[in-house]
N, C-alpha and C. Protein backbone atom coordinates (compact mmCIF):
# COMPACT_ATOMS: atom_id res chain seq x y z
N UNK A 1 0.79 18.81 0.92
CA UNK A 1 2.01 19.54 1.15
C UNK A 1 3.24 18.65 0.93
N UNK A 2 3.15 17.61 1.43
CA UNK A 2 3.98 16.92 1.21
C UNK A 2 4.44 15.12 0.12
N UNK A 3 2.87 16.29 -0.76
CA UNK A 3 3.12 15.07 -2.52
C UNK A 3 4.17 15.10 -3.06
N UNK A 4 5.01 13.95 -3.47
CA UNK A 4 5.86 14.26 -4.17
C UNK A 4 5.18 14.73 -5.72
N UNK A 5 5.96 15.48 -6.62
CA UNK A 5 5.77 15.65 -8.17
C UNK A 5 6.38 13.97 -9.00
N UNK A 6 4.96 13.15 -9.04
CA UNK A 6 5.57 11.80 -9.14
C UNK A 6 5.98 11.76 -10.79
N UNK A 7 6.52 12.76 -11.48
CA UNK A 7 6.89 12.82 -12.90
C UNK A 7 8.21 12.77 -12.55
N UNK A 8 9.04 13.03 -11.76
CA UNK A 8 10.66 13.54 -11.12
C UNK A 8 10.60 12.83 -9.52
N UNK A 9 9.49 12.17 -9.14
CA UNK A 9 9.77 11.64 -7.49
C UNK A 9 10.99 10.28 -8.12
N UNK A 10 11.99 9.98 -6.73
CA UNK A 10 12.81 8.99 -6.67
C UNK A 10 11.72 7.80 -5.95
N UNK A 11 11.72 6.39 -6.79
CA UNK A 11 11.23 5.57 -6.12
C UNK A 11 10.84 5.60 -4.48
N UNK A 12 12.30 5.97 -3.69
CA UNK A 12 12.28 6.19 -2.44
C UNK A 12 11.12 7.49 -1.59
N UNK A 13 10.98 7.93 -2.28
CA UNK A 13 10.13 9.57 -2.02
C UNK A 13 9.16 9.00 -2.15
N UNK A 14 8.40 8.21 -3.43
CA UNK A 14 7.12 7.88 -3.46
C UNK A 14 6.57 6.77 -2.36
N UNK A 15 7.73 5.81 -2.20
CA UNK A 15 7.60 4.86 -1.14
C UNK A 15 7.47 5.95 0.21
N UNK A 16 7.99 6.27 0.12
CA UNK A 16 7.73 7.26 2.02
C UNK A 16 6.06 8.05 1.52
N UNK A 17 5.92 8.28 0.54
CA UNK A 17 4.27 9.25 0.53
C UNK A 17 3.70 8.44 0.80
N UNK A 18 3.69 6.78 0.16
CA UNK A 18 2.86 6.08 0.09
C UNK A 18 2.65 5.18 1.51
N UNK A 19 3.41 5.29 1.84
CA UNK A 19 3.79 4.57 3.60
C UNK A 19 2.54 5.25 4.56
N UNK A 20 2.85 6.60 3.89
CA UNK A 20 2.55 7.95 5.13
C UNK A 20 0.44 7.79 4.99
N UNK A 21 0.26 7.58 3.51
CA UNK A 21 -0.63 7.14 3.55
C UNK A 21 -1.38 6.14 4.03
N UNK A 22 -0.55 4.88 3.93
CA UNK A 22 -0.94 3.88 3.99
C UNK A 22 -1.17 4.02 5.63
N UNK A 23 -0.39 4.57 6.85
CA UNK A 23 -0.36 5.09 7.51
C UNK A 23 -2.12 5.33 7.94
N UNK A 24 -2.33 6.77 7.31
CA UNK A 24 -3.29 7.52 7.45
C UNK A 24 -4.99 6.61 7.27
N UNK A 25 -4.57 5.87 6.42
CA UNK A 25 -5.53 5.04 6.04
C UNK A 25 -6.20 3.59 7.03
N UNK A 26 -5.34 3.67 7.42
CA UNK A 26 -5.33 2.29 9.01
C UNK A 26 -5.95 3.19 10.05
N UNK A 27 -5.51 4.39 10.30
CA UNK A 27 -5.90 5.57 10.99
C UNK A 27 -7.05 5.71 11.06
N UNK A 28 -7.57 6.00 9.90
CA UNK A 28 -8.89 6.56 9.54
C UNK A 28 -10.04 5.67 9.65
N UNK A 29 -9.37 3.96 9.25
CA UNK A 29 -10.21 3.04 9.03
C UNK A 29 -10.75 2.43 11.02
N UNK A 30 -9.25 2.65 11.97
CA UNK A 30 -9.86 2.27 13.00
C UNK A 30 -10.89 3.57 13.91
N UNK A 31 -10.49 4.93 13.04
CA UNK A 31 -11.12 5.42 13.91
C UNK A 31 -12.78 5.86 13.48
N UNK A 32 -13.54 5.07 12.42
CA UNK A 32 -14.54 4.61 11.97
C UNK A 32 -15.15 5.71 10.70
N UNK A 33 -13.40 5.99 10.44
CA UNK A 33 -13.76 7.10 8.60
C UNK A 33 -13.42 6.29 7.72
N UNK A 34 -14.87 5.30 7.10
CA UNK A 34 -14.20 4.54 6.02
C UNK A 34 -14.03 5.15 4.76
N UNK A 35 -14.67 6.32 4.42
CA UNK A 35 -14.62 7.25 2.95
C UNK A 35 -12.90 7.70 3.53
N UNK A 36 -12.71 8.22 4.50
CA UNK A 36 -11.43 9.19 4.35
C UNK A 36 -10.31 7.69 3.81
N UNK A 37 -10.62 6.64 4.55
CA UNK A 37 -9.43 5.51 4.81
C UNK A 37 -9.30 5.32 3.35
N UNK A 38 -10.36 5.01 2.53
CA UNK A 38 -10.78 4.58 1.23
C UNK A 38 -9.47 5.78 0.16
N UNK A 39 -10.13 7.12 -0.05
CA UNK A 39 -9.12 8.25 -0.17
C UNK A 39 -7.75 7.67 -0.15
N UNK A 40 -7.52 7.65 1.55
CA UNK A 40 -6.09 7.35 1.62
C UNK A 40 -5.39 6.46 0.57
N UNK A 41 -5.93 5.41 0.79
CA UNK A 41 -6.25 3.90 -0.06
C UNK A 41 -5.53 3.95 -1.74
N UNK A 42 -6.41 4.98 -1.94
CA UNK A 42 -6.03 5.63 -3.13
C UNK A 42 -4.66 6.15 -3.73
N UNK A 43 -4.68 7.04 -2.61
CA UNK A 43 -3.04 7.52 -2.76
C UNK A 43 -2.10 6.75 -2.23
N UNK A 44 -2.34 5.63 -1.68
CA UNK A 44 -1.09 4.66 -1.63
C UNK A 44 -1.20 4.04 -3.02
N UNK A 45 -2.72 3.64 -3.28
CA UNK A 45 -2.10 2.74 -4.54
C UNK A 45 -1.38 3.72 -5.71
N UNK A 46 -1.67 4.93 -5.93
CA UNK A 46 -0.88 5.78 -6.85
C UNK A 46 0.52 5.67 -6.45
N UNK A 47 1.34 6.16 -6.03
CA UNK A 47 2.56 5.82 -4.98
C UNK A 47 2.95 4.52 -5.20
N UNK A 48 2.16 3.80 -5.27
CA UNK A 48 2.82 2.56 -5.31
C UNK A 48 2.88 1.85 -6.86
N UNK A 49 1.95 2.50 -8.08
CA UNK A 49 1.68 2.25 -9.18
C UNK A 49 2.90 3.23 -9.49
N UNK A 50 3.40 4.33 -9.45
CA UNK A 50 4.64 5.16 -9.61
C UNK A 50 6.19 4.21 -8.82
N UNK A 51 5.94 3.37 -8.45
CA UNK A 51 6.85 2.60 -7.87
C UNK A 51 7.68 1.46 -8.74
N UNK A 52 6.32 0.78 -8.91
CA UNK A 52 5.82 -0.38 -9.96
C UNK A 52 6.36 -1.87 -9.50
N UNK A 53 6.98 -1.25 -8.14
CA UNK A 53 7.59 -2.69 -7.88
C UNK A 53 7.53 -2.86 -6.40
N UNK A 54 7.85 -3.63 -5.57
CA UNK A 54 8.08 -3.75 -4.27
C UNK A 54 9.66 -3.43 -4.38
N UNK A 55 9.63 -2.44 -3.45
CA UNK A 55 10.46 -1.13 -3.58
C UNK A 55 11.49 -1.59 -1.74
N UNK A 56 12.41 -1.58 -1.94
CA UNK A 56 13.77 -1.73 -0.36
C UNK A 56 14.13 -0.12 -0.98
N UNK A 57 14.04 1.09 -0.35
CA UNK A 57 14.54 2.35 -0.59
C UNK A 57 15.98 2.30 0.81
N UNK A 58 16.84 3.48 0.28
CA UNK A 58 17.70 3.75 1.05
C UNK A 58 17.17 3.68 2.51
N UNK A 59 16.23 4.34 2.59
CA UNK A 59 15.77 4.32 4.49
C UNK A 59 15.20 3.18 4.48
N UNK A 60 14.58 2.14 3.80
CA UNK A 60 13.87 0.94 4.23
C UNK A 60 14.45 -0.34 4.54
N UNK A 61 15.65 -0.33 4.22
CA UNK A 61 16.51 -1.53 4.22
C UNK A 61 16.32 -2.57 4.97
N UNK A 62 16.79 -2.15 6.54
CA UNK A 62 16.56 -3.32 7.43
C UNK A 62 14.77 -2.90 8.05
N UNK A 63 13.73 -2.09 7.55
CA UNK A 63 13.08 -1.93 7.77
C UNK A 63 11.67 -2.85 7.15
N UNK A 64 11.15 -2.09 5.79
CA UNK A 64 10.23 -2.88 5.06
C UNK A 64 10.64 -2.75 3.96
N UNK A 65 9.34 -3.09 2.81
CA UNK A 65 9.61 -2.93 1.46
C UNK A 65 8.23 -2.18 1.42
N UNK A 66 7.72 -1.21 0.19
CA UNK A 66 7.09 -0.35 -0.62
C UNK A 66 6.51 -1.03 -1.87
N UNK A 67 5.44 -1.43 -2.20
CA UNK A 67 4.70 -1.76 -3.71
C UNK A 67 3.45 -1.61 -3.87
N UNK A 68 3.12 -2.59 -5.02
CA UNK A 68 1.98 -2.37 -5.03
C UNK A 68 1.12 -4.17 -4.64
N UNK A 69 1.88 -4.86 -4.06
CA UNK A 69 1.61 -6.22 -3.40
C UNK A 69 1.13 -5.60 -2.07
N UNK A 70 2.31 -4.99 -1.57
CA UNK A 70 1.63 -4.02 0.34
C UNK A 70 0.54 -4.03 0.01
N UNK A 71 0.69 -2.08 -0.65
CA UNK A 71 -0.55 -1.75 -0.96
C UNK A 71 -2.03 -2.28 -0.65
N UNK A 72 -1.78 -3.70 -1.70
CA UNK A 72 -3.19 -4.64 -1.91
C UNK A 72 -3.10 -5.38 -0.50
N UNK A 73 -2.19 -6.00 0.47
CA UNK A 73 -1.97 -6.50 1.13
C UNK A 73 -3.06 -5.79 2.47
N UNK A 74 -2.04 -4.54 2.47
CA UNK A 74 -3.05 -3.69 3.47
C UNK A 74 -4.54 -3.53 3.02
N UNK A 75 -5.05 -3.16 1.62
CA UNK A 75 -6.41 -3.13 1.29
C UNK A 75 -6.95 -4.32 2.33
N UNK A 76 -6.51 -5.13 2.47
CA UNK A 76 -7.16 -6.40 2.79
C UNK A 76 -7.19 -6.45 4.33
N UNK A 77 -6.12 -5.83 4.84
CA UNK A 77 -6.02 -5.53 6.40
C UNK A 77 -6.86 -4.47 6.92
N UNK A 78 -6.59 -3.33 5.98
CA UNK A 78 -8.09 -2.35 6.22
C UNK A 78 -9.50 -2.83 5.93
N UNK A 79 -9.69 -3.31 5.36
CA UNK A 79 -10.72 -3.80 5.07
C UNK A 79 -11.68 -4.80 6.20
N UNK A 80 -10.45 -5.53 6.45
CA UNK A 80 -11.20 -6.30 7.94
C UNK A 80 -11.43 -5.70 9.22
N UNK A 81 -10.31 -4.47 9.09
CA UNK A 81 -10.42 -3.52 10.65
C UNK A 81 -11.83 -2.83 10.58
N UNK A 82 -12.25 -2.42 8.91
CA UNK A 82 -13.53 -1.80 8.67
C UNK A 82 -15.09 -3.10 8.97
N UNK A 83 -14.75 -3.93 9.36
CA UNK A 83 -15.36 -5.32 9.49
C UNK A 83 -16.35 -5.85 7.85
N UNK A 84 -15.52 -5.03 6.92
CA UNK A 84 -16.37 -5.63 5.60
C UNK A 84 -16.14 -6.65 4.98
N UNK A 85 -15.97 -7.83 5.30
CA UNK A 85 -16.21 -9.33 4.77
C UNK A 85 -15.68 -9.61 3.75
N UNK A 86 -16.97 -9.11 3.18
CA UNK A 86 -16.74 -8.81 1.40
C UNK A 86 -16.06 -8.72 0.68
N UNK A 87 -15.56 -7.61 0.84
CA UNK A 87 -14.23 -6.73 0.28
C UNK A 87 -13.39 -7.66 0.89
N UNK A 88 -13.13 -8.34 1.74
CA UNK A 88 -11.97 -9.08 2.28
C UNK A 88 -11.76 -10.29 0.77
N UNK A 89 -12.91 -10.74 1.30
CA UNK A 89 -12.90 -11.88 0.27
C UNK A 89 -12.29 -11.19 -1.07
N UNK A 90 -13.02 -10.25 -1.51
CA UNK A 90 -12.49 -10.09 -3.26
C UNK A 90 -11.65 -9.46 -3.18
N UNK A 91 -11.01 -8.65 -2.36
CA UNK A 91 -9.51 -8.73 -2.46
C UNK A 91 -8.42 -9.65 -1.87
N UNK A 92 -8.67 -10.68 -1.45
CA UNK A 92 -7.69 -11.41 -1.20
C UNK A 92 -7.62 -11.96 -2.55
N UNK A 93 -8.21 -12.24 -3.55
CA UNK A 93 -8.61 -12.85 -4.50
C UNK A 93 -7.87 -12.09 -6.02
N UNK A 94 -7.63 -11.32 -5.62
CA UNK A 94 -7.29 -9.98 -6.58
C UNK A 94 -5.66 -10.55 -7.42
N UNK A 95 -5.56 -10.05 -8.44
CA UNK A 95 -4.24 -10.04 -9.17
C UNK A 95 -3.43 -9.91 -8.16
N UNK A 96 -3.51 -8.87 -7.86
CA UNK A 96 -2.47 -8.07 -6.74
C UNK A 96 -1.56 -8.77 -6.01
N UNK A 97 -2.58 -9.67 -5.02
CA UNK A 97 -2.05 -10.53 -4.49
C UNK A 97 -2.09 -12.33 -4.63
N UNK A 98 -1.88 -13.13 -6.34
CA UNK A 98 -1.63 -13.76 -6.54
C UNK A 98 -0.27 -13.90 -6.65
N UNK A 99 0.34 -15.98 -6.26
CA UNK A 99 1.63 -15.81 -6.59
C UNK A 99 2.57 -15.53 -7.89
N UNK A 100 1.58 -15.14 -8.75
CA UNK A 100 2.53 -14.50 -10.02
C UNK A 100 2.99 -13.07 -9.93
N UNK A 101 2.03 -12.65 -9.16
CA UNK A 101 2.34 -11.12 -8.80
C UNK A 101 3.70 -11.07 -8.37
N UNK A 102 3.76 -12.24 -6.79
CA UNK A 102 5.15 -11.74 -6.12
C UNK A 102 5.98 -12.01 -7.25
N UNK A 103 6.23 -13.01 -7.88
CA UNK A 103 7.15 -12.83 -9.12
C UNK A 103 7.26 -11.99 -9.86
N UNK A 104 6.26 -10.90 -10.33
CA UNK A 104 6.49 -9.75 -11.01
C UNK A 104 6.85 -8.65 -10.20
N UNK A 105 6.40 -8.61 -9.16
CA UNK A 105 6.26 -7.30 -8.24
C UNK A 105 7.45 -7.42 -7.30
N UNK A 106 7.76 -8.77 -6.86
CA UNK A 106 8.65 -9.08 -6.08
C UNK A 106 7.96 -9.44 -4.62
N UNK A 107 8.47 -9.93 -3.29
CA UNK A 107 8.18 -10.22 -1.99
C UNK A 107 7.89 -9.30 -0.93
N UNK A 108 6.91 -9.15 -0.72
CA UNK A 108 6.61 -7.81 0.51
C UNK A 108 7.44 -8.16 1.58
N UNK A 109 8.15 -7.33 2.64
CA UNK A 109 8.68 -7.51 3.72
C UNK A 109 8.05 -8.90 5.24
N UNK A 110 8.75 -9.39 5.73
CA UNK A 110 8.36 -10.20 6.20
C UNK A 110 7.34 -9.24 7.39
N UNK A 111 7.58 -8.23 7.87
CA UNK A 111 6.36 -7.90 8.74
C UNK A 111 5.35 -7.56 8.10
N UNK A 112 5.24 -7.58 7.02
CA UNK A 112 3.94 -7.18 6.34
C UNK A 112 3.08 -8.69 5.40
């Protein structure tokens, strides 16, 4: 209901879907739905691939930032709440979150 149409979404719109997800996905992961969290997972990284950058939107300012560094950031935070090791390891390891990334992608917010 509340997808943006990411052909016409404003950076800022996709950053709030992708939040809301990212959201849902921490949700899901502590309350022991790792397929739904996974899903979620998904639609942040879309949201955040429609972004393409680590994103400060009008409402995020003194708040966070929006990308696709989070994104991978949280993969890695969900991932340990889900207690899978594994996946920790190879995504910490990931493009995503190498330091060439933050240079392309830019700096995730300091609470994140």
């Amino acid at each position: 209901m509340i997808e943006p149409r990411l052909s016409r979404a404003t950076p800022d719109e996709c950053a709030a879907w992708g939040w809301l997800a990212l959201r849902a996905a921490a949700a899901a992961g502590r309350n022991n739905r790792p397929q739904e969290a996974r899903q979620y997972h998904r639609v942040a990284t879309t949201a955040a691939s429609a972004v393409g950058r680590e994103h400060t939107g009008s409402f995020f300012r003194h708040w966070t930032t929006f990308g696709p560094l989070t994104v991978g950031m949280k993969g890695v935070e969900d991932a340990m709440v889900l207690g899978d090791a594994r996946t920790v390891v190879r995504k910490s390891s990931e493009d995503a979150m190498s330091p060439k990334a933050w240079k392309n992608t830019g700096r995730p917010s300091d609470d994140n």
